[in-house]
PDB file of N, CA and C in Angstrom:
ATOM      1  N   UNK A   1       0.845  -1.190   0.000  1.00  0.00           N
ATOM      2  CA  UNK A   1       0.000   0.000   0.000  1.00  0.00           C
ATOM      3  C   UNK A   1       0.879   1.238   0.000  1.00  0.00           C
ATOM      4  N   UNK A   2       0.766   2.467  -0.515  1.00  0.00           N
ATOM      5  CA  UNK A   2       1.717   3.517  -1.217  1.00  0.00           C
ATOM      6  C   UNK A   2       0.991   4.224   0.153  1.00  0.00           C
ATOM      7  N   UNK A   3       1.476   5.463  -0.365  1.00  0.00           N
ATOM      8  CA  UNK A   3       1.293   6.651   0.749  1.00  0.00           C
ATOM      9  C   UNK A   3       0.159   7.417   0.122  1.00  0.00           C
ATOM     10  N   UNK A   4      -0.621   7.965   1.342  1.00  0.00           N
ATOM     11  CA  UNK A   4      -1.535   8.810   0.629  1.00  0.00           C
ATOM     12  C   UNK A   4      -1.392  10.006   1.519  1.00  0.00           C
ATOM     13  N   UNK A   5      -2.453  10.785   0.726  1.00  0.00           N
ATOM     14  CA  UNK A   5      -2.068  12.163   1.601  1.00  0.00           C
ATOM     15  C   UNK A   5      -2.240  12.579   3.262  1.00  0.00           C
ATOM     16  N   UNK A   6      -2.808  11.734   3.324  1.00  0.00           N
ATOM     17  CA  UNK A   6      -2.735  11.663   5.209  1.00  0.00           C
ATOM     18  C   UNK A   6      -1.569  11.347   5.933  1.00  0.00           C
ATOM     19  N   UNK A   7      -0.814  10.687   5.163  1.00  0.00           N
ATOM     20  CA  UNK A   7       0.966   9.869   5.816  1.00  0.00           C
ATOM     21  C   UNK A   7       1.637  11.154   5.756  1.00  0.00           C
ATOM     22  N   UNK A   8       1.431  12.278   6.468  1.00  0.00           N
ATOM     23  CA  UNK A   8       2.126  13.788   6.713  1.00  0.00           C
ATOM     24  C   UNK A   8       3.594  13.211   6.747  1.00  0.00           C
ATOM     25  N   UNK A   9       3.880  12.303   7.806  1.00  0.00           N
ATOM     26  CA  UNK A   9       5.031  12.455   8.152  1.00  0.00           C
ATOM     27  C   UNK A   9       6.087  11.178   7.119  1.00  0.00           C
ATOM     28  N   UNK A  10       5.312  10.175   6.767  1.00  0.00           N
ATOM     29  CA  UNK A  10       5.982   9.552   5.986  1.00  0.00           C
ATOM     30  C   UNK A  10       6.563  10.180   4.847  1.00  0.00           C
ATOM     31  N   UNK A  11       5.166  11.080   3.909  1.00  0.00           N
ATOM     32  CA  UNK A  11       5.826  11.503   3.048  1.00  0.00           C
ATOM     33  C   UNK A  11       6.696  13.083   3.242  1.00  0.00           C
ATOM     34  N   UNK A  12       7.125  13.510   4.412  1.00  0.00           N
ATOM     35  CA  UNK A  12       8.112  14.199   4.601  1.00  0.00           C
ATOM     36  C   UNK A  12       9.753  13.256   4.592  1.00  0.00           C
ATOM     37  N   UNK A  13       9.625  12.165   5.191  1.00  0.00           N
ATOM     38  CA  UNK A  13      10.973  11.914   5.334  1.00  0.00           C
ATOM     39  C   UNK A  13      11.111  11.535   3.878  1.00  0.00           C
ATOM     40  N   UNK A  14      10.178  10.726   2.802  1.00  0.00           N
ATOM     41  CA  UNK A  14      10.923  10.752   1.739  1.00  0.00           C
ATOM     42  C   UNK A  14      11.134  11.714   0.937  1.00  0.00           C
ATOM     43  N   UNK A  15      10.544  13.116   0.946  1.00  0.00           N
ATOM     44  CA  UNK A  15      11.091  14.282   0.187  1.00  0.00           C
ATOM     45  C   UNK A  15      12.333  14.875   0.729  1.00  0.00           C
ATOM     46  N   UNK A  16      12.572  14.053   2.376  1.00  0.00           N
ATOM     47  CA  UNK A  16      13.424  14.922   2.402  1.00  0.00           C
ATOM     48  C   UNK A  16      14.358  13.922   2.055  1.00  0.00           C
ATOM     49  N   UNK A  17      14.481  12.672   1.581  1.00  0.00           N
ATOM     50  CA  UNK A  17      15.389  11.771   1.001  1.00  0.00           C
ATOM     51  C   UNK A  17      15.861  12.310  -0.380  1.00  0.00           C
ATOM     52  N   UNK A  18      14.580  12.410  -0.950  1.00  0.00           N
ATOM     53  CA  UNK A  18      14.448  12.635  -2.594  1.00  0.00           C
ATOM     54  C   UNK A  18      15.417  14.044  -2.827  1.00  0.00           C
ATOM     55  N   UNK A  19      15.375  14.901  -1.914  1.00  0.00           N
ATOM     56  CA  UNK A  19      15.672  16.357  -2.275  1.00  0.00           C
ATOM     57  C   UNK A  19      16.419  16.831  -1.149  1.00  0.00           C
ATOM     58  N   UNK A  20      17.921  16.445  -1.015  1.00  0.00           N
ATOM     59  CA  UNK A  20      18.476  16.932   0.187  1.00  0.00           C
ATOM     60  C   UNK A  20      18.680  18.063  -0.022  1.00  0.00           C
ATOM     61  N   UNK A  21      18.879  18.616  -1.217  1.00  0.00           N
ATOM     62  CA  UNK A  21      19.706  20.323  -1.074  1.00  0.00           C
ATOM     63  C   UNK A  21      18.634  21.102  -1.117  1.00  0.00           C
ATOM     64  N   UNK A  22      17.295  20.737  -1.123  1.00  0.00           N
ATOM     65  CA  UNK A  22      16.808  21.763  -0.660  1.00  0.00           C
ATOM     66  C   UNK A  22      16.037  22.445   0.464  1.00  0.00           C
ATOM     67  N   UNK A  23      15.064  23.177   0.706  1.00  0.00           N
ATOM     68  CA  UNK A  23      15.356  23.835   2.246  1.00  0.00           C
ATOM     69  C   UNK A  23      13.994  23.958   1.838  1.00  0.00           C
ATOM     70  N   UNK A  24      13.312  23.334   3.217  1.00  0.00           N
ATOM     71  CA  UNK A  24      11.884  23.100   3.047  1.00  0.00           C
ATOM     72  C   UNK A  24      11.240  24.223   3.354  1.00  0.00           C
ATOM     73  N   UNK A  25      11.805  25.193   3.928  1.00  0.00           N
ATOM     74  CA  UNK A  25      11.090  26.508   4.316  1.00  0.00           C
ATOM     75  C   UNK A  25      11.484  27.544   3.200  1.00  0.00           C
ATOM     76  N   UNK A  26      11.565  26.933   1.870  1.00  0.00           N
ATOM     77  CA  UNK A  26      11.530  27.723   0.458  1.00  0.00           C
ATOM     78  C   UNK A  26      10.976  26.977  -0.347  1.00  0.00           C
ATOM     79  N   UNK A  27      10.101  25.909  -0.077  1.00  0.00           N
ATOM     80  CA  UNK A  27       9.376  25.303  -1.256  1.00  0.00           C
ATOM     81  C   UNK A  27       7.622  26.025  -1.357  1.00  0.00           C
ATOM     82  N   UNK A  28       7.469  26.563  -2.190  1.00  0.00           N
ATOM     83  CA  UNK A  28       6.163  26.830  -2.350  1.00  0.00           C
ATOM     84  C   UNK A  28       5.022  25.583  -2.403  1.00  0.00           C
ATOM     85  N   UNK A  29       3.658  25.784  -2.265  1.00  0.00           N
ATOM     86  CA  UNK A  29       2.900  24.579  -2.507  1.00  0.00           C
ATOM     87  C   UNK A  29       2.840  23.921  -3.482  1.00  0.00           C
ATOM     88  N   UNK A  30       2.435  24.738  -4.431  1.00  0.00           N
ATOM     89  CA  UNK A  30       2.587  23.910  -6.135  1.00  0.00           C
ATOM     90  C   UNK A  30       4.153  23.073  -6.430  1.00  0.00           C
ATOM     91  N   UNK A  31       4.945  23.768  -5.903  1.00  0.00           N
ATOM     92  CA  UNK A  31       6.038  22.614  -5.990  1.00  0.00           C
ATOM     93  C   UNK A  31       6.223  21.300  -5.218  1.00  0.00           C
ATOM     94  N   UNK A  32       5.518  21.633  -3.778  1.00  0.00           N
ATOM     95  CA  UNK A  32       5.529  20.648  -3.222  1.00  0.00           C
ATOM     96  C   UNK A  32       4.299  19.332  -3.412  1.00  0.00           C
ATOM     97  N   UNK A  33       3.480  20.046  -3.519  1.00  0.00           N
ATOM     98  CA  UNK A  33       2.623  19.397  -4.266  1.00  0.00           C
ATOM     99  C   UNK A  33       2.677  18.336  -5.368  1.00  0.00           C
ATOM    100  N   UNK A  34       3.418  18.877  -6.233  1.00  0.00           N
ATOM    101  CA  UNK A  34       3.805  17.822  -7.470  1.00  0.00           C
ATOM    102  C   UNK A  34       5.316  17.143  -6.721  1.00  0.00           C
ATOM    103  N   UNK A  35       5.762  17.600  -6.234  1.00  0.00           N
ATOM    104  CA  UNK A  35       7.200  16.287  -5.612  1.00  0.00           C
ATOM    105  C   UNK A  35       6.304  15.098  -5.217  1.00  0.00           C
ATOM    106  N   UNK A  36       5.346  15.537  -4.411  1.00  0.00           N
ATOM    107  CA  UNK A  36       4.397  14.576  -3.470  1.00  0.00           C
ATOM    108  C   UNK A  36       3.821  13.908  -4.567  1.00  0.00           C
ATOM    109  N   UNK A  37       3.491  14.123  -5.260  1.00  0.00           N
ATOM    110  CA  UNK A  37       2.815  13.630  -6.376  1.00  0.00           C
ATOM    111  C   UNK A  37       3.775  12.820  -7.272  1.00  0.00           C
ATOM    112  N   UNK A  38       4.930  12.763  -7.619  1.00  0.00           N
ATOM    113  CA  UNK A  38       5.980  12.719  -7.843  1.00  0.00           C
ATOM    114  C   UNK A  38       6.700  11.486  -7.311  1.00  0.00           C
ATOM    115  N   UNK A  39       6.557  11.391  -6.078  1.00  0.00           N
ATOM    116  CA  UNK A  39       7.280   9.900  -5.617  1.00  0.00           C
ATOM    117  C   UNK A  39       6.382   8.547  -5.712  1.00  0.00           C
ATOM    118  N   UNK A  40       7.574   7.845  -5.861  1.00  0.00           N
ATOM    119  CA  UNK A  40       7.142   6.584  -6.467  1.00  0.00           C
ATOM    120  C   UNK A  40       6.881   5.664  -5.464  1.00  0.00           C
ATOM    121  N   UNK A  41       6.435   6.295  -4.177  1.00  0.00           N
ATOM    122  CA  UNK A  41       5.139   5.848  -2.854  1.00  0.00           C
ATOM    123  C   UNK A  41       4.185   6.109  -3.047  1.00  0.00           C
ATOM    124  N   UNK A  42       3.821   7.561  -3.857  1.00  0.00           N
ATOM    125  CA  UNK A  42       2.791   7.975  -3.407  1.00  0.00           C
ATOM    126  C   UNK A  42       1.645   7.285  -4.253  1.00  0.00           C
ATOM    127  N   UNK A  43       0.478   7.023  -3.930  1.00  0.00           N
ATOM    128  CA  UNK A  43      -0.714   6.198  -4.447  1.00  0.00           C
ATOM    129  C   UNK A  43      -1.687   6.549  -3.762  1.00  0.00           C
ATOM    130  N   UNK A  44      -2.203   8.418  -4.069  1.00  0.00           N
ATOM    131  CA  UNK A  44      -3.109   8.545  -3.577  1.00  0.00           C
ATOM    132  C   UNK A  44      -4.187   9.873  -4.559  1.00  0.00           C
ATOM    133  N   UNK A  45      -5.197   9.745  -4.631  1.00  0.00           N
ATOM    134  CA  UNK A  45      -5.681  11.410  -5.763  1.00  0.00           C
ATOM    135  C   UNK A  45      -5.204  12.249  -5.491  1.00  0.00           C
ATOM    136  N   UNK A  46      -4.453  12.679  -6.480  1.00  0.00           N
ATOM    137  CA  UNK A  46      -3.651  13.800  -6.807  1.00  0.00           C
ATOM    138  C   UNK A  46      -4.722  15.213  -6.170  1.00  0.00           C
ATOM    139  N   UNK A  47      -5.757  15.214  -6.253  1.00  0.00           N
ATOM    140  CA  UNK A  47      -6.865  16.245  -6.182  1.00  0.00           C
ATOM    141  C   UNK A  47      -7.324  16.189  -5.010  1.00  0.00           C
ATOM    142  N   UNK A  48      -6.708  15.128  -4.012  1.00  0.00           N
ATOM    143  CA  UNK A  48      -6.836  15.029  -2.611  1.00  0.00           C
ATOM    144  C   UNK A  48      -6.342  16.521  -1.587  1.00  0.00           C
ATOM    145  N   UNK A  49      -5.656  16.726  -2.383  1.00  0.00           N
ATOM    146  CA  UNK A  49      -4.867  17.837  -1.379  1.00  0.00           C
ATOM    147  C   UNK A  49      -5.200  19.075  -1.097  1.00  0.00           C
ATOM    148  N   UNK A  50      -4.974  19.682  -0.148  1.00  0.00           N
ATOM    149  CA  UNK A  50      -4.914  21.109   0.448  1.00  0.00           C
ATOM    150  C   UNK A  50      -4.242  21.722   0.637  1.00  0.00           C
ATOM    151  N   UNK A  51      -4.405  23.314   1.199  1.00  0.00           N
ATOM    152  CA  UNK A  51      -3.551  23.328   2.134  1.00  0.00           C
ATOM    153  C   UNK A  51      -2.854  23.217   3.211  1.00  0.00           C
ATOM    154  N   UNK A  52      -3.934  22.770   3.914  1.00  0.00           N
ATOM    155  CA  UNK A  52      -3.754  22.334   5.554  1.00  0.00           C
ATOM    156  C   UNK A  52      -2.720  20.831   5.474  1.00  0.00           C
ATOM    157  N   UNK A  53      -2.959  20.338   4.816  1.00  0.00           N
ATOM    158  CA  UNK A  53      -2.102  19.042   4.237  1.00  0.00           C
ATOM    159  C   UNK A  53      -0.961  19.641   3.507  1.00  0.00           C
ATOM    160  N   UNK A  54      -0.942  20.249   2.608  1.00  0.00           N
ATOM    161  CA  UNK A  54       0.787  20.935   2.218  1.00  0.00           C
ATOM    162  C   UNK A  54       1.270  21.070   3.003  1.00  0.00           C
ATOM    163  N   UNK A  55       0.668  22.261   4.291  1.00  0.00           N
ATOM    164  CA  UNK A  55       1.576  22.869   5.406  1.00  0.00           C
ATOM    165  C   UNK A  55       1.964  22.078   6.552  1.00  0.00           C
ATOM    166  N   UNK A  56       1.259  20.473   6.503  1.00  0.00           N
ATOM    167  CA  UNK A  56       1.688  19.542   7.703  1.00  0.00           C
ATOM    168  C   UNK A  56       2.613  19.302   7.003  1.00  0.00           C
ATOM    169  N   UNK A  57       2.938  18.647   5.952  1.00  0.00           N
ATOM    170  CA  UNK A  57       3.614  17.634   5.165  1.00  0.00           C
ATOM    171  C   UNK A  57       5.253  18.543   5.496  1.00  0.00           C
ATOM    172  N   UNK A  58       4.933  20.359   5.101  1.00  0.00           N
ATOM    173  CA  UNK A  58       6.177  20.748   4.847  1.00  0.00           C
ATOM    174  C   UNK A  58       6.623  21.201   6.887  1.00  0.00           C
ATOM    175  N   UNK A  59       5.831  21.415   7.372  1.00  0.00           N
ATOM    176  CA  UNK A  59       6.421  21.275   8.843  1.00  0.00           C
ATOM    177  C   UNK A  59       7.023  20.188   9.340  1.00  0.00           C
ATOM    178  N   UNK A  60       6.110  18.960   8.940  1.00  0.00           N
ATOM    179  CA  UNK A  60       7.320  17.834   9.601  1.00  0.00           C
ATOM    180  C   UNK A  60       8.606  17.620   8.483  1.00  0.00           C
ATOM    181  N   UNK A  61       8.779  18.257   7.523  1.00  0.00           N
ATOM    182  CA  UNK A  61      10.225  18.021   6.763  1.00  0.00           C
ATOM    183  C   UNK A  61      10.738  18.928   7.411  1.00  0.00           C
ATOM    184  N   UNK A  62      10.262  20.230   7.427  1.00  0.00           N
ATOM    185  CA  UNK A  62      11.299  21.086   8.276  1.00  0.00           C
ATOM    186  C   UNK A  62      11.860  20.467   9.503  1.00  0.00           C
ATOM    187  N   UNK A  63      10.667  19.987  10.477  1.00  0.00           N
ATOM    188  CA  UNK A  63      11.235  19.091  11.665  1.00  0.00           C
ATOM    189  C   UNK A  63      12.046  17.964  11.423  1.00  0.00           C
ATOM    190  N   UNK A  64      12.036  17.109  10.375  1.00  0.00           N
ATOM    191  CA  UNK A  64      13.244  16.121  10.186  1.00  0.00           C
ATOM    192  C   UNK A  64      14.767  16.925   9.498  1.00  0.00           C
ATOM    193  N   UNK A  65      14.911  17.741   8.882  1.00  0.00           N
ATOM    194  CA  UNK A  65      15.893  18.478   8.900  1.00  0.00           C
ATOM    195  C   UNK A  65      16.573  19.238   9.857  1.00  0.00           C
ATOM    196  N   UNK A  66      15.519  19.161  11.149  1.00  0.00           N
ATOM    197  CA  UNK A  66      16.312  19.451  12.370  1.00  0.00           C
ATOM    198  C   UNK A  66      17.138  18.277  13.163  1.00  0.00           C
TER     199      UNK A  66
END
């Protein structure tokens, strides 16, 4: 079973696998959005998402980069 958009924190640690050089407190939504969309976990409607779900997803990457 892949990740869907509720796995906040799963799919933070793999973006932050996928994309070390970059700095999660400069990714806009639409970019993050399609990364999420983008990994080859994710298996969930693309049209699922929000923002309240962008902004968990990119807080706990910020928190695993700590």
């Amino acid at each position: 079973m892949g990740l869907r958009w509720t796995d906040v924190l799963d799919i933070a640690i793999e973006l932050d696998e996928a994309h070390p050089d970059v700095d999660p407190l400069t990714v806009n939504f639409v970019d993050l959005r399609n990364w999420v969309i983008a990994l080859a976990d994710f298996d969930d409607d693309p049209d699922k998402s929000g923002e309240k779900i962008l902004e968990a997803i990119q807080l706990h990457w910020i928190e695993e980069r700590e």
